[in-house]
Protein backbone atom coordinates (compact mmCIF):
# COMPACT_ATOMS: atom_id res chain seq x y z
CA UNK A 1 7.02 -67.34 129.07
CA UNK A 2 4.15 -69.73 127.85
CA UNK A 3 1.65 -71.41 131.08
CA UNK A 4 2.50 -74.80 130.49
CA UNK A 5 -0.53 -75.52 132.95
CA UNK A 6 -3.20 -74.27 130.47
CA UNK A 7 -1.51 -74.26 127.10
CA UNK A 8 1.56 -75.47 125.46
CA UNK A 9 2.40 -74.95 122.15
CA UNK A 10 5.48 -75.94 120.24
CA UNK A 11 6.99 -74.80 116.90
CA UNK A 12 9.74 -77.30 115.02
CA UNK A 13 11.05 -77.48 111.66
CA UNK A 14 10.59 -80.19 109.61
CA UNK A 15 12.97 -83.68 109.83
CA UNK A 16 10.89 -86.23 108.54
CA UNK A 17 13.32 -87.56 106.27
CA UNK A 18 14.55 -89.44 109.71
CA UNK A 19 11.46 -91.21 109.72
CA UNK A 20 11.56 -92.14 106.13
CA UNK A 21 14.79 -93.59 106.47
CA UNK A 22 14.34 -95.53 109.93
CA UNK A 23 10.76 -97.23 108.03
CA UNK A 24 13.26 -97.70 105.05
CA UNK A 25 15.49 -100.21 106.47
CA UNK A 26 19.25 -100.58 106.17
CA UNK A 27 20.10 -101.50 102.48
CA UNK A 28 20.73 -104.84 100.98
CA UNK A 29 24.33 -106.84 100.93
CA UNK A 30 24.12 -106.10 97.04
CA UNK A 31 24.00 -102.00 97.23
CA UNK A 32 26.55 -102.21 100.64
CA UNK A 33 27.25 -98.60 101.68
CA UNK A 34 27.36 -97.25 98.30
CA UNK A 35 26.16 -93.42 98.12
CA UNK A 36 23.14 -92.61 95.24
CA UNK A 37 24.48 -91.63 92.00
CA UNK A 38 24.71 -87.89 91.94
CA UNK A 39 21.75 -87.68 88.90
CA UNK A 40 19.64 -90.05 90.90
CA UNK A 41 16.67 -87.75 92.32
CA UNK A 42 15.99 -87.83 95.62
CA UNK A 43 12.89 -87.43 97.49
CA UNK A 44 12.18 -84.25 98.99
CA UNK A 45 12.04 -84.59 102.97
CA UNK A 46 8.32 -83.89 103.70
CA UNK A 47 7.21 -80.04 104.90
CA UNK A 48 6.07 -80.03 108.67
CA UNK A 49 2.40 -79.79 109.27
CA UNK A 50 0.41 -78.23 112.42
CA UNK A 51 -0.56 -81.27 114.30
CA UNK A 52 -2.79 -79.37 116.95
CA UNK A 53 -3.48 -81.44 119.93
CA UNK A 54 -5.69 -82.12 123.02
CA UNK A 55 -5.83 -84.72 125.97
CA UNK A 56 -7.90 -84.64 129.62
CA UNK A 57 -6.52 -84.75 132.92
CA UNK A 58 -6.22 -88.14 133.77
CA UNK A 59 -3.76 -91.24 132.93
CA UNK A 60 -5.02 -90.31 129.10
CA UNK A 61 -2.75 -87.39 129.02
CA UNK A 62 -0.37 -89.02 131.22
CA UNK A 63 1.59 -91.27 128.12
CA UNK A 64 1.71 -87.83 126.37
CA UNK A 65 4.30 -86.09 128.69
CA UNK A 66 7.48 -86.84 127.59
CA UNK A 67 6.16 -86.13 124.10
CA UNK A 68 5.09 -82.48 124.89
CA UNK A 69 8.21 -82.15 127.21
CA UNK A 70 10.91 -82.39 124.18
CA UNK A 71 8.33 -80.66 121.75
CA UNK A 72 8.97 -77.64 124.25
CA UNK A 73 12.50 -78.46 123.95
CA UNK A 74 12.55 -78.35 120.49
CA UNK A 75 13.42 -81.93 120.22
CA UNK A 76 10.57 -83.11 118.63
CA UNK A 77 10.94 -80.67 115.79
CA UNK A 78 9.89 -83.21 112.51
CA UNK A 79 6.33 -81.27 112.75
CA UNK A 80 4.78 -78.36 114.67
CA UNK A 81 2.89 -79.59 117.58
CA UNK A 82 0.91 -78.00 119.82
CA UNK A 83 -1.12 -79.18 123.31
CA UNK A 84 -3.85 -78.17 125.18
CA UNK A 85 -4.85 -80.07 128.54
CA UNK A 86 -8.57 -79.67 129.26
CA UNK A 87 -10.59 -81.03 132.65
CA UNK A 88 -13.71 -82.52 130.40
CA UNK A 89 -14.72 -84.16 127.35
CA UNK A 90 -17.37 -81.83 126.94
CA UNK A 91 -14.56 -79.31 125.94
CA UNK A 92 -13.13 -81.55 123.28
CA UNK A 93 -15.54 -82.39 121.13
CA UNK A 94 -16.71 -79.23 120.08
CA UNK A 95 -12.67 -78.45 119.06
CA UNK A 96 -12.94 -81.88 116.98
CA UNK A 97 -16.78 -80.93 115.25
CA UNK A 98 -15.35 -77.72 114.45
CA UNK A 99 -12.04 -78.68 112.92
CA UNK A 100 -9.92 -76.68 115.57
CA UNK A 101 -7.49 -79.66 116.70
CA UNK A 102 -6.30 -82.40 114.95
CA UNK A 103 -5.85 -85.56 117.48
CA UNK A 104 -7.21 -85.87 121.00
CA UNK A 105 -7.00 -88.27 123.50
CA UNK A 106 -10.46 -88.90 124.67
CA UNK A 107 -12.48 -91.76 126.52
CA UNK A 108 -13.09 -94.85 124.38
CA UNK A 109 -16.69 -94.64 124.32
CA UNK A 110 -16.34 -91.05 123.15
CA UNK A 111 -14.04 -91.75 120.35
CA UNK A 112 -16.88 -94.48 118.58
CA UNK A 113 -19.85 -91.78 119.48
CA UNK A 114 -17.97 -89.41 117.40
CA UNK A 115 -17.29 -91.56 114.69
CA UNK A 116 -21.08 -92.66 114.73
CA UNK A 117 -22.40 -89.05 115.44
CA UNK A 118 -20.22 -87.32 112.61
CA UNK A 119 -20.15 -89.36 109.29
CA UNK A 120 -16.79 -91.15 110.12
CA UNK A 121 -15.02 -88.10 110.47
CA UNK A 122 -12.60 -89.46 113.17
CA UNK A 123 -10.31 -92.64 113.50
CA UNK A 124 -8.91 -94.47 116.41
CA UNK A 125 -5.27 -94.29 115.78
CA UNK A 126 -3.93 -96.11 119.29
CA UNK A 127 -5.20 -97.30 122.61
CA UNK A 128 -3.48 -95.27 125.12
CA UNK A 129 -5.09 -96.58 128.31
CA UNK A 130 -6.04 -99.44 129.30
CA UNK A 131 -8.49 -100.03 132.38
CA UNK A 132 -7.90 -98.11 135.40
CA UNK A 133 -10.91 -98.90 137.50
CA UNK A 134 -10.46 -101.29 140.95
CA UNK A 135 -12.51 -102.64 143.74
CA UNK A 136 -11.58 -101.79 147.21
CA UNK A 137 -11.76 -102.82 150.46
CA UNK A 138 -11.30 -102.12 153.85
CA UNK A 139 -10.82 -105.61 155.13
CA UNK A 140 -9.19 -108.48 153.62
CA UNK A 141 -12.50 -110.73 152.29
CA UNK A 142 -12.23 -110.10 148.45
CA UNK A 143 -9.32 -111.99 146.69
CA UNK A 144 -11.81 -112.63 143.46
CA UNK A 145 -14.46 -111.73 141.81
CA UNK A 146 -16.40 -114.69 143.20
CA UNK A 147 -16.00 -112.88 146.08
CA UNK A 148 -18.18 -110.27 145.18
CA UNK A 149 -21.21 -112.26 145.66
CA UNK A 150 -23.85 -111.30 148.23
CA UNK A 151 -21.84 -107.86 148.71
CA UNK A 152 -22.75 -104.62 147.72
CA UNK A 153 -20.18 -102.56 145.42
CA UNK A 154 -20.22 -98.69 146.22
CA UNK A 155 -20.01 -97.18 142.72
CA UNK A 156 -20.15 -94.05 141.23
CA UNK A 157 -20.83 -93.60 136.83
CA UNK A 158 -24.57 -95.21 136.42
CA UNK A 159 -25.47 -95.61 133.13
CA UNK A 160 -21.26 -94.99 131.90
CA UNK A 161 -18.59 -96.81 130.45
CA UNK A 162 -18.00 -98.02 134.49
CA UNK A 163 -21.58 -99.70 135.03
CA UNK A 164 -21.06 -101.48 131.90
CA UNK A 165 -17.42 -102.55 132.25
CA UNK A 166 -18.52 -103.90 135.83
CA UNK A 167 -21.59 -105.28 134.56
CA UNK A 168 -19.72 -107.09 131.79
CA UNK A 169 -17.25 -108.57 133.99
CA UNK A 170 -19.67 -109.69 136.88
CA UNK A 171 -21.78 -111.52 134.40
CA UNK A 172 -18.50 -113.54 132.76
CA UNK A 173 -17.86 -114.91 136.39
CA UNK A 174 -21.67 -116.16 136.57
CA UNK A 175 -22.90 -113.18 138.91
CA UNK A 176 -25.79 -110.95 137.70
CA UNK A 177 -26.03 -107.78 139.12
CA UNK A 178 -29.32 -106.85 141.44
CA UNK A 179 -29.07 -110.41 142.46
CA UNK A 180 -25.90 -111.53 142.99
CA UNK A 181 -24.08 -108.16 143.58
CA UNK A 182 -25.62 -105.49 144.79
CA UNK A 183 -24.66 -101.83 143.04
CA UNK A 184 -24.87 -98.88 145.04
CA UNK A 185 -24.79 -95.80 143.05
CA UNK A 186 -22.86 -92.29 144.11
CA UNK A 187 -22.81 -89.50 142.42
CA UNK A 188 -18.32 -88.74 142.43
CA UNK A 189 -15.78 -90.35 143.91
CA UNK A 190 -15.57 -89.07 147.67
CA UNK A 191 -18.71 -89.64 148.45
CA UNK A 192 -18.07 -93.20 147.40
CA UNK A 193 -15.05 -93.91 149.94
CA UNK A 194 -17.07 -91.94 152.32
CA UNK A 195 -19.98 -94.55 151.80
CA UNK A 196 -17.39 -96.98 152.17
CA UNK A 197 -15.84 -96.10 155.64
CA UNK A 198 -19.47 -95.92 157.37
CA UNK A 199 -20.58 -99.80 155.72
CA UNK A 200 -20.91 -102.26 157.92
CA UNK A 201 -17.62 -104.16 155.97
CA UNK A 202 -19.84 -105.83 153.68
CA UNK A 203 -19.27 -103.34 151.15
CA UNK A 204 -16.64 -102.78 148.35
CA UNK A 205 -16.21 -99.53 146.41
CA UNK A 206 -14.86 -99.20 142.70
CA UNK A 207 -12.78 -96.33 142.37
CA UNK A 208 -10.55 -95.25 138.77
CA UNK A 209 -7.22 -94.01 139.30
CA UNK A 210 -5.75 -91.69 140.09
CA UNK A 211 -8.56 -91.28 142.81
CA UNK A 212 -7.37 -94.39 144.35
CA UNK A 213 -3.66 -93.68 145.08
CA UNK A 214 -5.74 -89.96 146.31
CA UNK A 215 -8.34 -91.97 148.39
CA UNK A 216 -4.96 -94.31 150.28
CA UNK A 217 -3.15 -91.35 150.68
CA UNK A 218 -6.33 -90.33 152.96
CA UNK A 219 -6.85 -93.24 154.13
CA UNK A 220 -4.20 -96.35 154.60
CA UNK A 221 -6.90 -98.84 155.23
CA UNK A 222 -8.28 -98.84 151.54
CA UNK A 223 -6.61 -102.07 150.30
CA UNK A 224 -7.09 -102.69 146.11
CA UNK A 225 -8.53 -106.26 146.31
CA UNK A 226 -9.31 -106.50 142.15
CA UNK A 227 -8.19 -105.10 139.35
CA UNK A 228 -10.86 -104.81 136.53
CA UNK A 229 -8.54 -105.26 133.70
CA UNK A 230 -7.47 -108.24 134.81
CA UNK A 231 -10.31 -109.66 135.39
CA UNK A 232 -11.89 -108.32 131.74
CA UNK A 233 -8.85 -110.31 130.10
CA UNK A 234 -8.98 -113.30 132.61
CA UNK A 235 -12.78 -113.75 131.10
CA UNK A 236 -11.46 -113.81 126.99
CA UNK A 237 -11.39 -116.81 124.97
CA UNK A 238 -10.82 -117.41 121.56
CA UNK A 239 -8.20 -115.82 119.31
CA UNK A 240 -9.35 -112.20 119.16
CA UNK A 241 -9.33 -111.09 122.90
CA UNK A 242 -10.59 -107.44 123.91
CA UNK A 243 -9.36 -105.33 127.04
CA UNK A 244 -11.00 -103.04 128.90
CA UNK A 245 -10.21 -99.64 127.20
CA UNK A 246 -10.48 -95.87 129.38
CA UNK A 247 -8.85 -93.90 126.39
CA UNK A 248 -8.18 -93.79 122.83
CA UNK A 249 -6.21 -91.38 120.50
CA UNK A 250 -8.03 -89.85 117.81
CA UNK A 251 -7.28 -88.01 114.52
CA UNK A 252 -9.80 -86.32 112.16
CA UNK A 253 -10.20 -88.19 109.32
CA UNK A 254 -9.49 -85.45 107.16
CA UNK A 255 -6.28 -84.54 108.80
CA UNK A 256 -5.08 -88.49 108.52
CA UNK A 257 -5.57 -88.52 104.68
CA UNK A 258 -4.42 -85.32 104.04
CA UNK A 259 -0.76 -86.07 106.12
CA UNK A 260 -0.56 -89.87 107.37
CA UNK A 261 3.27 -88.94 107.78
CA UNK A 262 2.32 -86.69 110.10
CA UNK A 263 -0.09 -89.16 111.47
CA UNK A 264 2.81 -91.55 111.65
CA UNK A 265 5.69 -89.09 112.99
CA UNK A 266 3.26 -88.53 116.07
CA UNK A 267 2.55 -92.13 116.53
CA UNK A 268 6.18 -92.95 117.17
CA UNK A 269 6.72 -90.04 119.58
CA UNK A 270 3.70 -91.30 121.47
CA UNK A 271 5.80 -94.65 121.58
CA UNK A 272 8.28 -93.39 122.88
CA UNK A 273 6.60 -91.07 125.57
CA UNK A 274 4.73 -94.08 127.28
CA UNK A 275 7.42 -95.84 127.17
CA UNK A 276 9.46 -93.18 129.16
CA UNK A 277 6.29 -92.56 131.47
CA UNK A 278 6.25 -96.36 132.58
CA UNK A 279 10.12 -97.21 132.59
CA UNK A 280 10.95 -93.68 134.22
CA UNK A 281 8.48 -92.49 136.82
CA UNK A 282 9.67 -90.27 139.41
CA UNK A 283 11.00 -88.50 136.34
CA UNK A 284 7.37 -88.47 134.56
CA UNK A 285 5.37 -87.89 137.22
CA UNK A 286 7.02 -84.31 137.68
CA UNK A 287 6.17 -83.85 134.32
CA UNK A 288 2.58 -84.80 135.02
CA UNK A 289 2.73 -82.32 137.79
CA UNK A 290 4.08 -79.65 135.83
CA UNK A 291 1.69 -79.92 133.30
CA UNK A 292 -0.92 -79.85 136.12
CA UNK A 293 -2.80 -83.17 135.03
CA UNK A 294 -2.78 -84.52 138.53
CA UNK A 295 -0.01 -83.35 141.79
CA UNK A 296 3.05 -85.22 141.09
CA UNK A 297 2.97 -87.01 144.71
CA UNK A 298 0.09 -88.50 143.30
CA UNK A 299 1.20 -89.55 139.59
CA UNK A 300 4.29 -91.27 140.94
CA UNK A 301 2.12 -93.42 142.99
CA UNK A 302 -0.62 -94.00 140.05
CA UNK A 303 1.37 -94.24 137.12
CA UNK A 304 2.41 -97.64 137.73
CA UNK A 305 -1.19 -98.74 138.01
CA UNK A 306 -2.83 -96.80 135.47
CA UNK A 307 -2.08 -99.06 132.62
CA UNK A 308 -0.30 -96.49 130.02
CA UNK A 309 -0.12 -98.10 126.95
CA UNK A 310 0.15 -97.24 123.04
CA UNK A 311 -1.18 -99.86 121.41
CA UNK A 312 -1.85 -99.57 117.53
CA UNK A 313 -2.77 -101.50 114.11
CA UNK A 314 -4.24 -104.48 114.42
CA UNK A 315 -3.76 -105.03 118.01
CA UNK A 316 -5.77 -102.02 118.85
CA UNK A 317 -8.27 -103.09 116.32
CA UNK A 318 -8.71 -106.41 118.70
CA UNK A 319 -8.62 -105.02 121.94
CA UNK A 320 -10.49 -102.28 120.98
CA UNK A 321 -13.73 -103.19 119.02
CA UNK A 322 -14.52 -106.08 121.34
CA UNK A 323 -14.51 -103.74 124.12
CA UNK A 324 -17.18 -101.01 122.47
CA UNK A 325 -19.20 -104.73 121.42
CA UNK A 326 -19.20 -105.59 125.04
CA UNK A 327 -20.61 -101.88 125.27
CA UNK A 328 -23.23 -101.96 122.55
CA UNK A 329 -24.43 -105.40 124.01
CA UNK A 330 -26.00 -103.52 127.04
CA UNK A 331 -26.89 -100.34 125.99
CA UNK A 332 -25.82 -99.24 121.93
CA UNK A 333 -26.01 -95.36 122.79
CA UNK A 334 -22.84 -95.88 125.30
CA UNK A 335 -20.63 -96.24 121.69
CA UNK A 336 -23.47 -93.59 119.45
CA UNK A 337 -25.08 -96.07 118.63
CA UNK A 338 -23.25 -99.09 116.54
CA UNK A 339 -19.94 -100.35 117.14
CA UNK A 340 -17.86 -98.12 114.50
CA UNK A 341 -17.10 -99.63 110.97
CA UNK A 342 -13.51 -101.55 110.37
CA UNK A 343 -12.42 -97.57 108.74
CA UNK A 344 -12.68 -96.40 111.96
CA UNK A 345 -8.96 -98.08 113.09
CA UNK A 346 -6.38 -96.63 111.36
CA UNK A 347 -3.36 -98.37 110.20
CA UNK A 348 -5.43 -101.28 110.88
């Protein structure tokens, strides 16, 4: 029997006509039920491809549950997919350089460094996660981000996608940070609530989650006073509005050329995956537990505020380059160096 904690992989025979025909449409008044002529030819239902696949612990692999749960059912058999769950990015992108997986779900930032860093050879293909980052408190003094000023926010991620998604949202409400806001670097998590629980109560921490459904379970005083990706699209104007990203889905660009069916088929499991994770999740969060991304006590509590999403096309193209701009605009290295070309979005 396969460890579904360290690998999962999933053979299925090819259905992809079912996909061809739900794009398709039903037919017009003028052909009414009518079967094809018997000489008509008929296209071929596509052969299933290997679409090898990786995603971190975390709310990115989250959305990807209920997809990996009927591959190993055999239910998602229009291709043969396989998982792997790894703890670090630095795990993934050597698989991607080298060819050895096909889509990943990876941090945002990530995702446009490997674009930049590698000739194009990757595309975005969805948004799967939104922000997940929130200040806390102990007390009950922090009900915007106004608030924040003259207080010091306990933080761990200098020089990351969190400094500059804080950064970016401080300076849209007027506050500049080492003057208005104080930022108190740690170097993980705990030692940030720890930091927390000894202030004086003029401090705020900013945790991700799942940490902070693992930091309330340890402590019932931690109250969420913001959350960051409301306040990122509270600050858009305009027409084309970004949102604060954590993860994106990827696909080598050879891969998507060489089988955008495949591409596609995946695409619409992932659909329906996050939208089983959000609408069903005592149900998905033993799945996340199973699949050892985080304890399952723990997903049932985060899912809900992890912002699971699968967000593609256009859309993503929106929400997603504004987000690496906001990015480049402090530091250009956090996104390898340029925000990626409009060929890095696919379907876009």
């Amino acid at each position: 029997m396969l460890d579904r904690r360290k690998f999962l992989e999933v053979a299925g025979a090819g259905a992809a006509a079912l996909v061809l025909a739900a794009c398709n449409g039903a037919p017009s008044d003028a052909q009414g039920d009518a079967e094809p002529a018997a000489d008509e030819p008929q296209e071929a239902p596509a052969e299933p491809v290997a679409v090898r696949t990786v995603a971190l612990k975390g709310p990115t692999a989250m959305g990807l549950v209920r997809f990996m749960s009927e591959a190993e059912a055999g239910n998602a058999a229009d291709n043969d997919y396989t998982f792997q769950i790894m703890a670090s990015p630095d795990e993934v992108t050597p698989l991607i350089a080298k060819g050895e997986v096909d889509i990943a779900a990876v941090p945002a930032n990530l995702a446009a460094t490997l674009y930049n860093k590698n000739d194009g050879s990757v595309r975005a293909i969805a948004i799967n996660t939104l922000g997940v980052l929130y200040i806390c408190e102990l007390g009950d003094t922090v009900h915007s981000v106004e608030d924040l000023r003259g207080k010091t926010v306990i933080s761990s991620g200098k020089g990351s996608t969190t400094e500059y998604g804080l950064a970016y949202v401080l300076e849209k409400n007027g506050l500049a940070v080492g003057e208005d806001v104080t930022i108190e670097w740690k170097s993980e998590h705990a030692e940030c609530v720890a930091a927390l629980a000894a202030s004086s109560g003029d401090a705020v921490a900013l945790l991700p989650q799942p940490f902070v459904t693992t930091a309330q379970a340890q402590n019932d005083q931690i109250r969420v006073a913001l959350d960051l990706t409301e306040e990122w699209d509270r600050v858009q104007t305009g027409d084309e509005r970004s949102s604060m990203v954590t993860g994106v889905a990827i696909v080598r660009s050879e891969f998507a050329d060489a089988s955008p069916a495949a591409v596609d088929a995946f695409l619409a499991h992932y659909a329906e995956s996050v939208d089983f994770v959000n609408e069903n999740v005592d149900e998905a969060a033993e799945l996340v537990g199973s699949y050892d991304i985080v304890p399952a006590q723990v997903a049932k509590k985060a899912i809900p505020e992890c912002n699971i999403v699968c967000v593609t096309g256009e859309e993503m193209k929106g929400r997603l380059s504004g987000y690496l701009q906001a990015l480049a605009d402090q530091n250009p290295e956090a996104v390898g160096g340029a925000v990626p070309g409009d060929d890095f979005y696919y379907g876009a």
